[in-house]
C-alpha atoms as a PDB file:
ATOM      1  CA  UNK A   1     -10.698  20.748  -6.240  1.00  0.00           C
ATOM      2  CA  UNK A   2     -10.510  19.036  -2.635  1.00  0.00           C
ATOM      3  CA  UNK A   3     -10.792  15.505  -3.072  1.00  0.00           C
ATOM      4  CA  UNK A   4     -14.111  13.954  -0.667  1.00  0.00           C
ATOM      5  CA  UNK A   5     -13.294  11.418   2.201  1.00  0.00           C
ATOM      6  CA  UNK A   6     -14.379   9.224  -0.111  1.00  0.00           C
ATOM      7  CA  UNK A   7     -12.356   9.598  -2.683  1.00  0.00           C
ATOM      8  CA  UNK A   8      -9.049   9.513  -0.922  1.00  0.00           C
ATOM      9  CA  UNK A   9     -10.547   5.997   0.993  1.00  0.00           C
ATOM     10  CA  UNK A  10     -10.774   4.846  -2.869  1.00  0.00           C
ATOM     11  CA  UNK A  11      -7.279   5.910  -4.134  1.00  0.00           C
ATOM     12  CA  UNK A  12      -5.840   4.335  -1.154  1.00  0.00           C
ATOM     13  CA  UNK A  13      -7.708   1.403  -1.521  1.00  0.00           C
ATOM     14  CA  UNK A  14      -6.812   1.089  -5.206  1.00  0.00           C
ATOM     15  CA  UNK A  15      -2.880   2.450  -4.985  1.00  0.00           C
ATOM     16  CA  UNK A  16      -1.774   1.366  -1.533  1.00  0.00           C
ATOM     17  CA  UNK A  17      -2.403  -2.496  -0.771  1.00  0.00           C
ATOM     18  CA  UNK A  18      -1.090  -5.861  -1.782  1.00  0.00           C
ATOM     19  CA  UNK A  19      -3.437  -7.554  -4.581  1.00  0.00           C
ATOM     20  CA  UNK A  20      -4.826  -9.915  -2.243  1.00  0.00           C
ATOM     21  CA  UNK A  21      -6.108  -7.155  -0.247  1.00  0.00           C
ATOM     22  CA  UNK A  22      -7.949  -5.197  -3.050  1.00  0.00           C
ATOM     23  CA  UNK A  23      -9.206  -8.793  -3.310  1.00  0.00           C
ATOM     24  CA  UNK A  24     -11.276  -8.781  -0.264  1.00  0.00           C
ATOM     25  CA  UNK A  25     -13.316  -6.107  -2.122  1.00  0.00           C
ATOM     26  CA  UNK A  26     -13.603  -3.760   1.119  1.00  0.00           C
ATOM     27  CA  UNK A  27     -15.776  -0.862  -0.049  1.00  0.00           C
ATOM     28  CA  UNK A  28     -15.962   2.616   1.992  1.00  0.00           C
ATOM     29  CA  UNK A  29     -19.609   3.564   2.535  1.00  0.00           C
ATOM     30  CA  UNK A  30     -18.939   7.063   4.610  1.00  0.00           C
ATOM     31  CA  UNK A  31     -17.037   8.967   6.701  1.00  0.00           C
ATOM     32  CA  UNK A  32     -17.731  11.213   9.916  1.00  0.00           C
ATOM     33  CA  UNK A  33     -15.197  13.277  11.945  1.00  0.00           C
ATOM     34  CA  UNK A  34     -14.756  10.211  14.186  1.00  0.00           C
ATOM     35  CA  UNK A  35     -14.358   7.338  12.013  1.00  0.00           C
ATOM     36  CA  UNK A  36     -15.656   5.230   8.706  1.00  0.00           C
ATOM     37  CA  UNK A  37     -17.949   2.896   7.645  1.00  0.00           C
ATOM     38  CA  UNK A  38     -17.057   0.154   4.942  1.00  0.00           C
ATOM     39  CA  UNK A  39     -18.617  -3.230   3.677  1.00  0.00           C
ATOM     40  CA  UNK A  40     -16.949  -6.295   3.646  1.00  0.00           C
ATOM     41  CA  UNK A  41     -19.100  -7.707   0.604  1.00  0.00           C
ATOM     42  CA  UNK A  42     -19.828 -11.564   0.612  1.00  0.00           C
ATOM     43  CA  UNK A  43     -17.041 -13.695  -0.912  1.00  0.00           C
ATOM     44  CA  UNK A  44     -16.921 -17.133  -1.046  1.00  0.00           C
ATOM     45  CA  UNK A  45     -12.974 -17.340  -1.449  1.00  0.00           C
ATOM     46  CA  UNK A  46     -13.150 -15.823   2.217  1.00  0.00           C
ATOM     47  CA  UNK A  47     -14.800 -18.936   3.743  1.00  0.00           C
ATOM     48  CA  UNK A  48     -12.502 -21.583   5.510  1.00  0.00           C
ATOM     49  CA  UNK A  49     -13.669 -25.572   5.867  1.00  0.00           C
ATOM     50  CA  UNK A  50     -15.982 -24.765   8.323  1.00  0.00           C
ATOM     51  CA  UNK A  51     -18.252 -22.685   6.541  1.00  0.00           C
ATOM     52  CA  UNK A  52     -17.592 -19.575   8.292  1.00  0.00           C
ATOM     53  CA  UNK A  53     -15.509 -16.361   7.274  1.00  0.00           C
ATOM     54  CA  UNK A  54     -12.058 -16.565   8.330  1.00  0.00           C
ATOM     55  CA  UNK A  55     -10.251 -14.486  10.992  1.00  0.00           C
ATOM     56  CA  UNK A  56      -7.514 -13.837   8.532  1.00  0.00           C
ATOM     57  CA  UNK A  57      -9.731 -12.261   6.367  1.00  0.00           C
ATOM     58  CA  UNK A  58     -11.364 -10.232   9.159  1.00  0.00           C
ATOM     59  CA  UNK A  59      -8.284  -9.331  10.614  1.00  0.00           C
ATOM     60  CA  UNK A  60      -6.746  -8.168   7.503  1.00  0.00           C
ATOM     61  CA  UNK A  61     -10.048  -6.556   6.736  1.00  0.00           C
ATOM     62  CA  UNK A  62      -9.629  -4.541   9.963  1.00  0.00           C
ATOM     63  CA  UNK A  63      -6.274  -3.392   9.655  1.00  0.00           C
ATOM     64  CA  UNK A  64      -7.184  -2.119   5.786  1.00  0.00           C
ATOM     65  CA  UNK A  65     -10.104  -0.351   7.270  1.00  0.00           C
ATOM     66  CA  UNK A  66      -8.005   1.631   9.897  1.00  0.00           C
ATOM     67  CA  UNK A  67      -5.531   2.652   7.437  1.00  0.00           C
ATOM     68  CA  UNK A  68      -8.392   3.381   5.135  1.00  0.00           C
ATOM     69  CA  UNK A  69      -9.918   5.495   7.416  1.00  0.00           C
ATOM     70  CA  UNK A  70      -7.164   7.603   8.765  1.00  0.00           C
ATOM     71  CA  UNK A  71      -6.059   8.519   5.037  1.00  0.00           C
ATOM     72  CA  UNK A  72      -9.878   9.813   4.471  1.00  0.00           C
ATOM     73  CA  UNK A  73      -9.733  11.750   7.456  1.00  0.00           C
ATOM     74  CA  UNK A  74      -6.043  13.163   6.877  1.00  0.00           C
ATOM     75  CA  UNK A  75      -7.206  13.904   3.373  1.00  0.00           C
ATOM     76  CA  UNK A  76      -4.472  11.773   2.218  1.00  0.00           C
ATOM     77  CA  UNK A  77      -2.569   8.052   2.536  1.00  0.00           C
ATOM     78  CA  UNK A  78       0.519   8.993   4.978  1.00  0.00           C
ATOM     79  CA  UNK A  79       2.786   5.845   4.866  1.00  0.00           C
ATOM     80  CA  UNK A  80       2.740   4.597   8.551  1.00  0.00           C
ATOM     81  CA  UNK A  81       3.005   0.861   9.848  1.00  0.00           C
ATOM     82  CA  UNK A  82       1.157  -0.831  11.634  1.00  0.00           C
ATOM     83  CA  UNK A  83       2.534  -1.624  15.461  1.00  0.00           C
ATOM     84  CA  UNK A  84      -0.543  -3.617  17.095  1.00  0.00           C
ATOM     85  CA  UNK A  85      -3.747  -5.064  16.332  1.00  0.00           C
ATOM     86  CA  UNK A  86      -5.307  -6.954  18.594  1.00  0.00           C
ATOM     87  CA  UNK A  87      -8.205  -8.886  17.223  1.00  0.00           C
ATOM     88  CA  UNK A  88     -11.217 -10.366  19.325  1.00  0.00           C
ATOM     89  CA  UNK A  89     -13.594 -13.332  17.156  1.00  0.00           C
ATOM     90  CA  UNK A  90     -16.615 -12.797  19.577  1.00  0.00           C
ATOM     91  CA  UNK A  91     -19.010 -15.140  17.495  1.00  0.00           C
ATOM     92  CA  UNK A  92     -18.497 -16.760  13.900  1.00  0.00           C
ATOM     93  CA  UNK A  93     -19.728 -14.974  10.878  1.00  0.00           C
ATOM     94  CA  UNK A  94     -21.378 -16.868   8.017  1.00  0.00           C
ATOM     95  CA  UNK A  95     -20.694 -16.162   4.838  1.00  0.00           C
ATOM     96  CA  UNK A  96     -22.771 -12.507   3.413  1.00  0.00           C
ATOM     97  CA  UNK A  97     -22.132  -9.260   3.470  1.00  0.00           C
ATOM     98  CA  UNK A  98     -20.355  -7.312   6.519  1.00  0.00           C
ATOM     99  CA  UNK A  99     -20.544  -4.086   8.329  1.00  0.00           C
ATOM    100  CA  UNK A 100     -17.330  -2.852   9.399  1.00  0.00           C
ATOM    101  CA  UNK A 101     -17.032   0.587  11.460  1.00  0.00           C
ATOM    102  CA  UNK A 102     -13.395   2.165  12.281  1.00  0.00           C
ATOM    103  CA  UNK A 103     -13.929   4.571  15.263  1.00  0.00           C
ATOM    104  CA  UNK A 104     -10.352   6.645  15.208  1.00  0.00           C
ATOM    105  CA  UNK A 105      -9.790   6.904  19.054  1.00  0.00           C
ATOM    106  CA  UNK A 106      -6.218   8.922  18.312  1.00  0.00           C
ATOM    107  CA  UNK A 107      -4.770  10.622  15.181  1.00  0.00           C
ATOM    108  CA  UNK A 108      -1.064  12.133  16.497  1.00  0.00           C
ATOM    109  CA  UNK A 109       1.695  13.385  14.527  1.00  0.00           C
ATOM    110  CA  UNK A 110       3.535  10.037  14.723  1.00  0.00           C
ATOM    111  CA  UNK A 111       0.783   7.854  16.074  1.00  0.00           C
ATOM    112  CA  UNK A 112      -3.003   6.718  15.640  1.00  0.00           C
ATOM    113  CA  UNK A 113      -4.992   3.979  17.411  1.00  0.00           C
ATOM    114  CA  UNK A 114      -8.346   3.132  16.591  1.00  0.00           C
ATOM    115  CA  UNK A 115     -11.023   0.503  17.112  1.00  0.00           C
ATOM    116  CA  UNK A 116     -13.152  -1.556  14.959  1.00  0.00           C
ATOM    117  CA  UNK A 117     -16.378  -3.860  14.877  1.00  0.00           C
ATOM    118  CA  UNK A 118     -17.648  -5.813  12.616  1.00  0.00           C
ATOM    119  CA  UNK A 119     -21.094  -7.402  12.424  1.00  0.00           C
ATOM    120  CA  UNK A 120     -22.929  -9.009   9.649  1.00  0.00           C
ATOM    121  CA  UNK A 121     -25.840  -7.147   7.929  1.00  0.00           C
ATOM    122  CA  UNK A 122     -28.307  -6.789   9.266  1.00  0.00           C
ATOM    123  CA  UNK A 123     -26.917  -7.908  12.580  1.00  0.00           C
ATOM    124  CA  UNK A 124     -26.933  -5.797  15.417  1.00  0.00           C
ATOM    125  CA  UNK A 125     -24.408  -8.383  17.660  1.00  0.00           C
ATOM    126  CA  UNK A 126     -20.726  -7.735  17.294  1.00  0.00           C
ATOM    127  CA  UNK A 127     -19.280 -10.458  15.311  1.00  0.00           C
ATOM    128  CA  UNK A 128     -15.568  -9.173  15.392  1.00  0.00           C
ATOM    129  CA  UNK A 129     -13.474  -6.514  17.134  1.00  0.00           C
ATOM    130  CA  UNK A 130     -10.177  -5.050  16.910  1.00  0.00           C
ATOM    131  CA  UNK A 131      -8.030  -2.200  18.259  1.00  0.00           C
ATOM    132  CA  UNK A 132      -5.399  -0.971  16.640  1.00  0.00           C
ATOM    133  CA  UNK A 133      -2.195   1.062  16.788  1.00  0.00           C
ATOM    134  CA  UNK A 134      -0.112   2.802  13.790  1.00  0.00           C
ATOM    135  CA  UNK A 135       2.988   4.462  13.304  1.00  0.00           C
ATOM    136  CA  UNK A 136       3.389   7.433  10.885  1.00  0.00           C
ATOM    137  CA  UNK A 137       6.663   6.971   9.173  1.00  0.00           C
ATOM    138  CA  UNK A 138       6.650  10.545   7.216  1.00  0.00           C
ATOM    139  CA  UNK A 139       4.663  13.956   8.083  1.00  0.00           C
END
């Protein structure tokens, strides 16, 4: 039986990342032919001096959700690397739960790029963006 967009974000999720990234608890909500959505779910651990979440975590949070993303919509994890993410902080996000959307703007054979935002529930203002680019290191 085909495994659901879902499913695959999940496995990757679980099989693919570094501890500390299944740490920041990033959850896949959905999927649509051009992207994902995923929460960021409050965590106190991801809150720096100032009170606010930290870019780090956002960043990192981005880049997860790309890869994330393309594996749901390839229907499976293809190792790749990532070769650029460039990461806007448009306005500081307090600690609670975040929205994060990967819009897939190219999936090649040996390259994808995509673009993210991030804005805290509820939220309609972009909090964080990114744009990314990935190389596919197998078929």
């Amino acid at each position: 039986m085909p495994q659901s967009a879902i499913e695959v974000a999940q496995k990757a999720l679980d099989t693919v990342f570094a501890p500390w990234i299944v740490d920041l608890g990033l959850r896949p909500v959905s999927f649509d032919e051009t992207g994902g959505n995923f929460l960021l779910p409050e965590n106190a651990r991801l809150v720096h001096v100032g009170g606010v979440v930290c870019g780090q975590a956002t960043a990192s949070a981005a880049d997860t959700a790309c890869v994330v993303t393309l594996a749901a919509l390839n229907g499976r994890f293809r190792i790749c690397t990532t070769v650029d993410l460039t990461t806007h902080f448009v306005r500081p996000l307090k600690p609670g739960d975040i929205d994060v959307r990967v819009e897939v703007l190219s999936n090649g054979k040996r390259m994808a790029y995509a673009r993210v935002e991030m804005r805290a529930k509820g939220d309609h203002r972009v909090a964080v963006t990114a744009t990314s680019a990935f190389a596919y290191l197998e078929d």
